[in-house]
N, C-alpha and C. Protein backbone atom coordinates (compact mmCIF):
# COMPACT_ATOMS: atom_id res chain seq x y z
N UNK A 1 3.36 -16.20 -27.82
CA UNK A 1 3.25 -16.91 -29.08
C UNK A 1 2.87 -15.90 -30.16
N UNK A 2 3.74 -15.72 -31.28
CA UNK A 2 3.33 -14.50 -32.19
C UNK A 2 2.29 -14.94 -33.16
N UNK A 3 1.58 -14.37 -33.57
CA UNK A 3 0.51 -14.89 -34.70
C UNK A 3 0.36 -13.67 -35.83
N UNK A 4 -0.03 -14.09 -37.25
CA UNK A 4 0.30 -12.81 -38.03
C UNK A 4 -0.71 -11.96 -37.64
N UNK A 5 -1.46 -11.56 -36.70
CA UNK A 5 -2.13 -10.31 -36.64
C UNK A 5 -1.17 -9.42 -35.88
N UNK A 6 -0.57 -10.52 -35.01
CA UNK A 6 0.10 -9.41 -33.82
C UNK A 6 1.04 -8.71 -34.21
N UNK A 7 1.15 -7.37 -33.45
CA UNK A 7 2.07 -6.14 -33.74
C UNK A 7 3.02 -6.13 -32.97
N UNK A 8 4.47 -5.26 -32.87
CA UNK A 8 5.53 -5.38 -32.20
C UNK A 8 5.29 -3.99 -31.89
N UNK A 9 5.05 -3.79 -30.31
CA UNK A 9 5.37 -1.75 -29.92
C UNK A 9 6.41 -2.00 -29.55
N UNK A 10 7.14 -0.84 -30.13
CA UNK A 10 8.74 -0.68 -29.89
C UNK A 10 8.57 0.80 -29.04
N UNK A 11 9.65 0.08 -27.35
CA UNK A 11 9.79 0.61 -26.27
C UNK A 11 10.58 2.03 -27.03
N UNK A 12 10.47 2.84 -26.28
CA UNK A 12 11.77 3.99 -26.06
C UNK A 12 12.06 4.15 -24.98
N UNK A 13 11.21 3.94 -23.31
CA UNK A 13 12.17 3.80 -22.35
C UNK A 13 10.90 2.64 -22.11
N UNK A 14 11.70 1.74 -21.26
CA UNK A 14 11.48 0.58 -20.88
C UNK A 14 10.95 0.61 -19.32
N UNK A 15 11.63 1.27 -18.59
CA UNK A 15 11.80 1.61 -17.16
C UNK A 15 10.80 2.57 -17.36
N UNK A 16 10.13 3.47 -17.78
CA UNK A 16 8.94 4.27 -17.86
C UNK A 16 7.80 3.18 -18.26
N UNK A 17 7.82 2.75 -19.14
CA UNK A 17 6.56 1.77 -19.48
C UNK A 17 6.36 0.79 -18.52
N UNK A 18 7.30 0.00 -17.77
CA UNK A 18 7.45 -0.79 -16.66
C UNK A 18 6.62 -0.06 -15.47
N UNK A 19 6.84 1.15 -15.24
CA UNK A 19 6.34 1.68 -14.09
C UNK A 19 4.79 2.45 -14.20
N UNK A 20 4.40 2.67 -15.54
CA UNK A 20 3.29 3.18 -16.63
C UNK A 20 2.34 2.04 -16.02
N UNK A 21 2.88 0.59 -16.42
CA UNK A 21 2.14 -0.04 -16.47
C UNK A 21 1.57 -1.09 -14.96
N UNK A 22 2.55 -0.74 -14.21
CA UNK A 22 2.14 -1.27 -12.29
C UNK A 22 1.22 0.33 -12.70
N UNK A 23 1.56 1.36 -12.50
CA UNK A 23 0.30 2.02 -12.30
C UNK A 23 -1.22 2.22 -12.86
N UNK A 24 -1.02 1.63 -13.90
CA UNK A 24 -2.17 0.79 -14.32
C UNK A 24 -2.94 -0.07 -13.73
N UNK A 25 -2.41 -1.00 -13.27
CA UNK A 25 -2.63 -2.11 -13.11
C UNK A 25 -3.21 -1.83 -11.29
N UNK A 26 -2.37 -0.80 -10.71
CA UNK A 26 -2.74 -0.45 -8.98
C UNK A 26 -3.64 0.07 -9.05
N UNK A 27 -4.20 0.94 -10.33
CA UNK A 27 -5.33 1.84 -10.28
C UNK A 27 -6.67 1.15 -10.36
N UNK A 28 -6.31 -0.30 -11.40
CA UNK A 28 -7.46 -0.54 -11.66
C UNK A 28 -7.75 -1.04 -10.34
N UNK A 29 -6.92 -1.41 -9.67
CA UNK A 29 -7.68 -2.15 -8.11
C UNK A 29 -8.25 -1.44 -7.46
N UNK A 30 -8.34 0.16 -7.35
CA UNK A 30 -9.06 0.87 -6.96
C UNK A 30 -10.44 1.58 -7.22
N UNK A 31 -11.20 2.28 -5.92
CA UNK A 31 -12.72 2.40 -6.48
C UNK A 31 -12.24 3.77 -7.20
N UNK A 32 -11.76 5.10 -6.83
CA UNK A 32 -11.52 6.03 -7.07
C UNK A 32 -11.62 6.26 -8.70
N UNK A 33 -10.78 5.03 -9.24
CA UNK A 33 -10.48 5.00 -10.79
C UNK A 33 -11.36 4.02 -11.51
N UNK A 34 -12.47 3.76 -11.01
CA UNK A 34 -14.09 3.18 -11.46
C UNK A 34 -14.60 4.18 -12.17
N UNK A 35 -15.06 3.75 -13.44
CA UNK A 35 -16.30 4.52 -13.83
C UNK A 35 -15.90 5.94 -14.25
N UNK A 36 -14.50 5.62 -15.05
CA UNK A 36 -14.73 7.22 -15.64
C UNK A 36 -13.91 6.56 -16.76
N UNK A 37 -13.77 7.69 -17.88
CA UNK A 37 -13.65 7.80 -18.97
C UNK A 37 -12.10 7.15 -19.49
N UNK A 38 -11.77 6.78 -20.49
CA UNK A 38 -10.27 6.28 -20.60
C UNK A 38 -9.50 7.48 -20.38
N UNK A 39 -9.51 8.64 -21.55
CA UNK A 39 -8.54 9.30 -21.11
C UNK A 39 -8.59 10.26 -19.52
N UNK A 40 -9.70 10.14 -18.82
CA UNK A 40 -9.78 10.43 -17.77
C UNK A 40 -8.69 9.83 -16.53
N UNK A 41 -8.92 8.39 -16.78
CA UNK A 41 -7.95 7.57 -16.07
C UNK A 41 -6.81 7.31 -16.17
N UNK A 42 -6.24 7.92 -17.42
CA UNK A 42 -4.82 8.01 -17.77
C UNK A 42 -4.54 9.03 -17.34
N UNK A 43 -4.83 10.26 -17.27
CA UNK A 43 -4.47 11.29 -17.13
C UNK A 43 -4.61 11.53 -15.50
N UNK A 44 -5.29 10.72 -14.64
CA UNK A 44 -5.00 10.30 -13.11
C UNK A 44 -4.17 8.74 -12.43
N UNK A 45 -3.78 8.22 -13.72
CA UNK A 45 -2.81 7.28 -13.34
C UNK A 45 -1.11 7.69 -13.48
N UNK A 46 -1.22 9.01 -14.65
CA UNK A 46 0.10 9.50 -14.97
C UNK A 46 0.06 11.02 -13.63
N UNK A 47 -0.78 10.89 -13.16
CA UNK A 47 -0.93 11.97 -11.80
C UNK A 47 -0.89 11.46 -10.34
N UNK A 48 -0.80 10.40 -10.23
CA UNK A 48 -0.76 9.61 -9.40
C UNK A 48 -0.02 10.37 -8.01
N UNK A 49 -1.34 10.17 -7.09
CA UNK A 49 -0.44 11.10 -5.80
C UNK A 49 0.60 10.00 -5.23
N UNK A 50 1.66 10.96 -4.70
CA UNK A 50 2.78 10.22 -4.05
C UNK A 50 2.70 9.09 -2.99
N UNK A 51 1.21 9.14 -2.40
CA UNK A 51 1.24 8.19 -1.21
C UNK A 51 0.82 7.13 -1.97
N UNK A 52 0.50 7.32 -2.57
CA UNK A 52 0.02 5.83 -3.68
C UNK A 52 0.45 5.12 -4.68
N UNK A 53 1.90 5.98 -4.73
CA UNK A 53 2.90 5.52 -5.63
C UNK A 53 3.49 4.17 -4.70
N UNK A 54 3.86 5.37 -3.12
CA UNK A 54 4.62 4.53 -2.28
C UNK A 54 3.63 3.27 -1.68
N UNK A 55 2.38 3.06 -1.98
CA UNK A 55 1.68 1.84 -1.75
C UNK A 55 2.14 0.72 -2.52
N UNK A 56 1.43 1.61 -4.09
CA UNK A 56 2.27 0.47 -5.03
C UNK A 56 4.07 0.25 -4.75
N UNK A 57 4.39 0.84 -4.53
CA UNK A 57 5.94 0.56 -4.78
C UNK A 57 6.14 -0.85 -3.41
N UNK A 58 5.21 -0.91 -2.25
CA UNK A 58 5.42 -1.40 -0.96
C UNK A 58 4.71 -2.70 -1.72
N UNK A 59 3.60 -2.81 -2.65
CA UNK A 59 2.81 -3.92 -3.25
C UNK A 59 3.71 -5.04 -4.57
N UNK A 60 3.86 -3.99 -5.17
CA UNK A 60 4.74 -4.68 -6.67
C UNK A 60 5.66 -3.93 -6.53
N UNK A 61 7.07 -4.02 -6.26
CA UNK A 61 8.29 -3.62 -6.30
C UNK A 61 8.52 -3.23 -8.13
N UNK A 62 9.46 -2.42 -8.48
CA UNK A 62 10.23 -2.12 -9.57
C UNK A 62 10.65 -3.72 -9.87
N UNK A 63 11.86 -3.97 -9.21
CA UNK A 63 12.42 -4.71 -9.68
C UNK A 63 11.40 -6.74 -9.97
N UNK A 64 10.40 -6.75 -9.09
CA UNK A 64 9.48 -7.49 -9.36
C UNK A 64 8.81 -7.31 -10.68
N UNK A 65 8.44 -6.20 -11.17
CA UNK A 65 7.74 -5.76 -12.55
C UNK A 65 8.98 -5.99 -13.41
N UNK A 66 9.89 -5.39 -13.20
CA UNK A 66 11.09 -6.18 -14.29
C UNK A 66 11.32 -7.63 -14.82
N UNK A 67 11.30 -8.45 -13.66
CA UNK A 67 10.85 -9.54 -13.69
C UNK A 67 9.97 -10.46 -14.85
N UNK A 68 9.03 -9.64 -14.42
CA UNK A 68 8.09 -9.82 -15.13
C UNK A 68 7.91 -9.70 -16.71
N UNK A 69 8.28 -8.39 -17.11
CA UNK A 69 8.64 -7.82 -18.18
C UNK A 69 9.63 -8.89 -19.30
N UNK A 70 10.89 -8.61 -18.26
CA UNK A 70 12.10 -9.65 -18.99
C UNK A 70 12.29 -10.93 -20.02
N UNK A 71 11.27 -11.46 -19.55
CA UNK A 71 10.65 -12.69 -20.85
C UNK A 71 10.25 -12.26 -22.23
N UNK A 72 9.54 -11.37 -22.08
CA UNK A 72 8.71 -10.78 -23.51
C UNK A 72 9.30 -9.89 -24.26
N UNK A 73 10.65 -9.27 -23.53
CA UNK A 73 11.33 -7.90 -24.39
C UNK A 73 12.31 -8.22 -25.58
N UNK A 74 12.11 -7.84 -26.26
CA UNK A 74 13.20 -8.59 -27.26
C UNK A 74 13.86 -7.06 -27.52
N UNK A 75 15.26 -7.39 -27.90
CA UNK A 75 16.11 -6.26 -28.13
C UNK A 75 16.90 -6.83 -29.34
N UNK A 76 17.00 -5.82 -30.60
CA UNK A 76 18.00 -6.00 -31.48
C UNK A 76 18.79 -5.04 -32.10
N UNK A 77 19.73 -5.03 -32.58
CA UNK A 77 21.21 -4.46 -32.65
C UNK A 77 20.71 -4.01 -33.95
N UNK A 78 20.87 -2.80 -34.44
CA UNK A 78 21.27 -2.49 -35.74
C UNK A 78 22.50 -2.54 -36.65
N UNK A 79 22.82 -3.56 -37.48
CA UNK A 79 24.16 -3.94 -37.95
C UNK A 79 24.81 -2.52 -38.14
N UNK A 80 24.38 -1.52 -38.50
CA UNK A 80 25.37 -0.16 -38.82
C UNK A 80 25.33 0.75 -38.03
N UNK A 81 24.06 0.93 -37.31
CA UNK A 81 24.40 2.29 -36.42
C UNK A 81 24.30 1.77 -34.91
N UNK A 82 24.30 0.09 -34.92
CA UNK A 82 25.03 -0.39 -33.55
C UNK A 82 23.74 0.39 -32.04
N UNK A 83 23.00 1.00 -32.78
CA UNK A 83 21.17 1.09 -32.24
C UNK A 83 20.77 0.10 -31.65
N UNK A 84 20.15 -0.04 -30.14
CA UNK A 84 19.42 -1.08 -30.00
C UNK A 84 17.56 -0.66 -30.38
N UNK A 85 17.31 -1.12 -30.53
CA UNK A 85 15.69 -1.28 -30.73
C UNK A 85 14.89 -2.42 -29.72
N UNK A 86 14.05 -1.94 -29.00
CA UNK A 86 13.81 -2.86 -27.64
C UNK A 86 11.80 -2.71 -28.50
N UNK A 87 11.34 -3.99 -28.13
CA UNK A 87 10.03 -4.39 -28.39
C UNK A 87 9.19 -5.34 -27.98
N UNK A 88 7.87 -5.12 -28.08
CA UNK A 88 7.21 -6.53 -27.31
C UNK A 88 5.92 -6.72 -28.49
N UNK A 89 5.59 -7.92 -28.34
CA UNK A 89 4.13 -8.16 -28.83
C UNK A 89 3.50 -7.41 -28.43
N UNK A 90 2.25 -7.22 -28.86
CA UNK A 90 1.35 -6.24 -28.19
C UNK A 90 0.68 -7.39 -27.62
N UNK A 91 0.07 -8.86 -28.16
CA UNK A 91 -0.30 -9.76 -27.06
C UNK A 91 0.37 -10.35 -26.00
N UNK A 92 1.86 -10.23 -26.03
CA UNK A 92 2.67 -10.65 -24.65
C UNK A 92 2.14 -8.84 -23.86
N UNK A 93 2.13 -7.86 -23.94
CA UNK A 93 1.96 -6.77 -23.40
C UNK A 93 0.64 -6.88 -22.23
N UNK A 94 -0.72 -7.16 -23.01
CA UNK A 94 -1.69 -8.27 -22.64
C UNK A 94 -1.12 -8.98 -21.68
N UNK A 95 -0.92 -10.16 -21.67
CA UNK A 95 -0.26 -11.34 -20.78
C UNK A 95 0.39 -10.85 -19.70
N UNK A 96 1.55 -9.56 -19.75
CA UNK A 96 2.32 -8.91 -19.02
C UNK A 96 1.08 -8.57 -18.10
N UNK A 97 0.63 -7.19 -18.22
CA UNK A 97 -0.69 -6.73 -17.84
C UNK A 97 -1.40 -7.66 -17.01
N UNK A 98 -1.97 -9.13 -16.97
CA UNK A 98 -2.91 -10.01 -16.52
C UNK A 98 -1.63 -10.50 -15.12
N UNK A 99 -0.13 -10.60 -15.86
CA UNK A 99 0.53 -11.12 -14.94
C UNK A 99 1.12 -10.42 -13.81
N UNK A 100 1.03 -8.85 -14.00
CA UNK A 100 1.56 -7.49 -13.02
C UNK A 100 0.15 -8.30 -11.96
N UNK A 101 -1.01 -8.07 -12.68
CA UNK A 101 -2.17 -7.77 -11.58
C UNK A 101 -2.01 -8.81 -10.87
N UNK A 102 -2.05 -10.40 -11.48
CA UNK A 102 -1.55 -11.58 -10.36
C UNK A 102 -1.14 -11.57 -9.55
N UNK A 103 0.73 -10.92 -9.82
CA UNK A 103 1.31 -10.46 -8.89
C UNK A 103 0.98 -9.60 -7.68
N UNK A 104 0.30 -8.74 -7.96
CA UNK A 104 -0.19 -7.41 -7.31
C UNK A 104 -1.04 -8.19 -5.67
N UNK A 105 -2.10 -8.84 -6.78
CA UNK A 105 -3.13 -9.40 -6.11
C UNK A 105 -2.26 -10.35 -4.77
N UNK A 106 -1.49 -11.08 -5.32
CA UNK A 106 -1.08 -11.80 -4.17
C UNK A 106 -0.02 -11.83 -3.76
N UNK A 107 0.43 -10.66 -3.58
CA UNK A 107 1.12 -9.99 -2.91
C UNK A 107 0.38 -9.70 -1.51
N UNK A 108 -0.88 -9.06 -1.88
CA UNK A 108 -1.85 -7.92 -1.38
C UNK A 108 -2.44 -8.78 -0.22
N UNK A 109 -2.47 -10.51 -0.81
CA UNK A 109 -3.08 -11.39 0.39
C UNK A 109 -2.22 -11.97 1.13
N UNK A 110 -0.65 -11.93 0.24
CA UNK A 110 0.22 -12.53 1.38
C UNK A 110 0.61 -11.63 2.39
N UNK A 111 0.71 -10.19 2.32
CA UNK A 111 0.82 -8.85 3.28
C UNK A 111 -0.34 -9.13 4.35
N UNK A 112 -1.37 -9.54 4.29
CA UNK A 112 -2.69 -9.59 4.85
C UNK A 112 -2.55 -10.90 5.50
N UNK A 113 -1.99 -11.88 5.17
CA UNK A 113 -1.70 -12.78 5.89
C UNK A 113 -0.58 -13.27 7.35
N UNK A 114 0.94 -12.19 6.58
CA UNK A 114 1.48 -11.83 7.19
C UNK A 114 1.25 -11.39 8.50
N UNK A 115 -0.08 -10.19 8.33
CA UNK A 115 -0.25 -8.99 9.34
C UNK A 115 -1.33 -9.57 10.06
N UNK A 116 -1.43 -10.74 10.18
CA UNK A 116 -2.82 -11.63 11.02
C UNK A 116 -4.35 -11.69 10.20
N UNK A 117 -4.62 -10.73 9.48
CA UNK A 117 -5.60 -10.15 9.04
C UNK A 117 -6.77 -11.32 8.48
N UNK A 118 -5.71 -12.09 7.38
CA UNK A 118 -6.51 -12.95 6.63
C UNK A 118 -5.62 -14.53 7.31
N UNK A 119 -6.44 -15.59 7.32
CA UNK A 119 -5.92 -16.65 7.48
C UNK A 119 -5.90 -17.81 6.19
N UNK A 120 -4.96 -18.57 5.79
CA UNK A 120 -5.03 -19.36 4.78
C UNK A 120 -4.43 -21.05 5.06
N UNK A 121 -5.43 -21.62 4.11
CA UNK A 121 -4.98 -22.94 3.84
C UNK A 121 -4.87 -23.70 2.71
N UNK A 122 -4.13 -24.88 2.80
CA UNK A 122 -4.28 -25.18 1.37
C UNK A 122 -5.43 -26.45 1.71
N UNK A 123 -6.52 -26.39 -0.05
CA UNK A 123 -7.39 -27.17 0.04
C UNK A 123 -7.35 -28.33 -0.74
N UNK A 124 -6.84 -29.83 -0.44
CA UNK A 124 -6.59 -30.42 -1.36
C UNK A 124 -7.83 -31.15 -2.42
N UNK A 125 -8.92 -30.81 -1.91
CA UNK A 125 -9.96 -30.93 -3.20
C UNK A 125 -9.59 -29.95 -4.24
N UNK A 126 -9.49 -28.37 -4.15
CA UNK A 126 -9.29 -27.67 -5.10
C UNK A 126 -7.89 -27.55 -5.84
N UNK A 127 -6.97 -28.19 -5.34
CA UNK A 127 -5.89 -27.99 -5.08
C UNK A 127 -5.21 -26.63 -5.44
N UNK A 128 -5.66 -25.82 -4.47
CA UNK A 128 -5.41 -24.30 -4.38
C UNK A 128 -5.68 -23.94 -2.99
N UNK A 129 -4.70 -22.85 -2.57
CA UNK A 129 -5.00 -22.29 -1.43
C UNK A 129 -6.46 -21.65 -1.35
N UNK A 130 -7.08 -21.66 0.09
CA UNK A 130 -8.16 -20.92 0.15
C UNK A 130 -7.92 -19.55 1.44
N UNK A 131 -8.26 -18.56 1.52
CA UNK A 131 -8.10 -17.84 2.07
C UNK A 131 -9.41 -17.45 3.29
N UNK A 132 -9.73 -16.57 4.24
CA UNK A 132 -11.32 -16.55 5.13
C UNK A 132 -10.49 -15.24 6.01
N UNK A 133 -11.37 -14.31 6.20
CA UNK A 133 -10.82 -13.04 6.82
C UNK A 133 -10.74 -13.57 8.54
N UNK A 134 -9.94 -13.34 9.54
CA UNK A 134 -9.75 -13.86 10.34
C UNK A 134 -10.51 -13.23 11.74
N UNK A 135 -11.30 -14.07 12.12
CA UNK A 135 -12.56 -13.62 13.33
C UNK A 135 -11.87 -13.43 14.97
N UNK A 136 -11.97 -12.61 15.52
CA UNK A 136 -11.39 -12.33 16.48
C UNK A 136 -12.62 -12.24 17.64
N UNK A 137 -12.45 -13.18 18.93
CA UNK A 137 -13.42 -12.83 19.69
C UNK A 137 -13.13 -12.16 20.64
């Protein structure tokens, strides 16, 4: 929903910011990237070792973050030089952001569920699934 404060950042690659921003979003789930400085954590989220790329990539897929993305991007044509110009709210960017980590997150419990780990049900007082780590005797 646009409101007159909000600003439009205009993409230059889309597929970089898409992938910018799952690594964002994987880092914050981690302890490693607790407790240090902003540009500290950018400058180890754009460093990101390879085995942890391939975590995230096994957690939130590319094409899942596209997904995601696709609602909020607006693209327009320049009548003369036939230019596209690609942009988002900076509060859908926000929203994006809250909705990668959603994703992320339950992903992370349906893998865990999958693999025996966690067990789940649905609770019809809450009407939401509840989840309980699974006890083995």
């Amino acid at each position: 929903m646009e409101n007159e404060d909000d600003e439009w950042l205009n993409i230059v690659n889309l597929d970089k910011l898409i992938n910018f921003s799952r690594k964002v979003v994987y880092a914050n789930l981690g302890e490693e990237y607790s407790d240090i400085a902003d540009l500290d954590f950018l400058e180890l989220v754009e460093n990101m070792p390879e085995e942890q790329q391939q975590e995230m990539d096994s957690i939130l897929s590319m094409p899942e973050a596209k997904a995601i993305f696709k609602p909020f991007v607006k693209q327009k044509r320049h009548k003369k030089t036939l230019s596209i110009k690609t942009s988002i709210l900076e509060s859908d960017y926000d929203t994006i952001l809250r909705q990668l980590s959603e994703r992320m997150i339950s992903n992370i419990v349906r893998n865990l569920v999958k693999r025996g780990l966690v067990e789940s049900a649905f609770d019809e007082e809450k009407n939401d699934f509840v989840f309980w780590v699974k006890k083995e005797y």
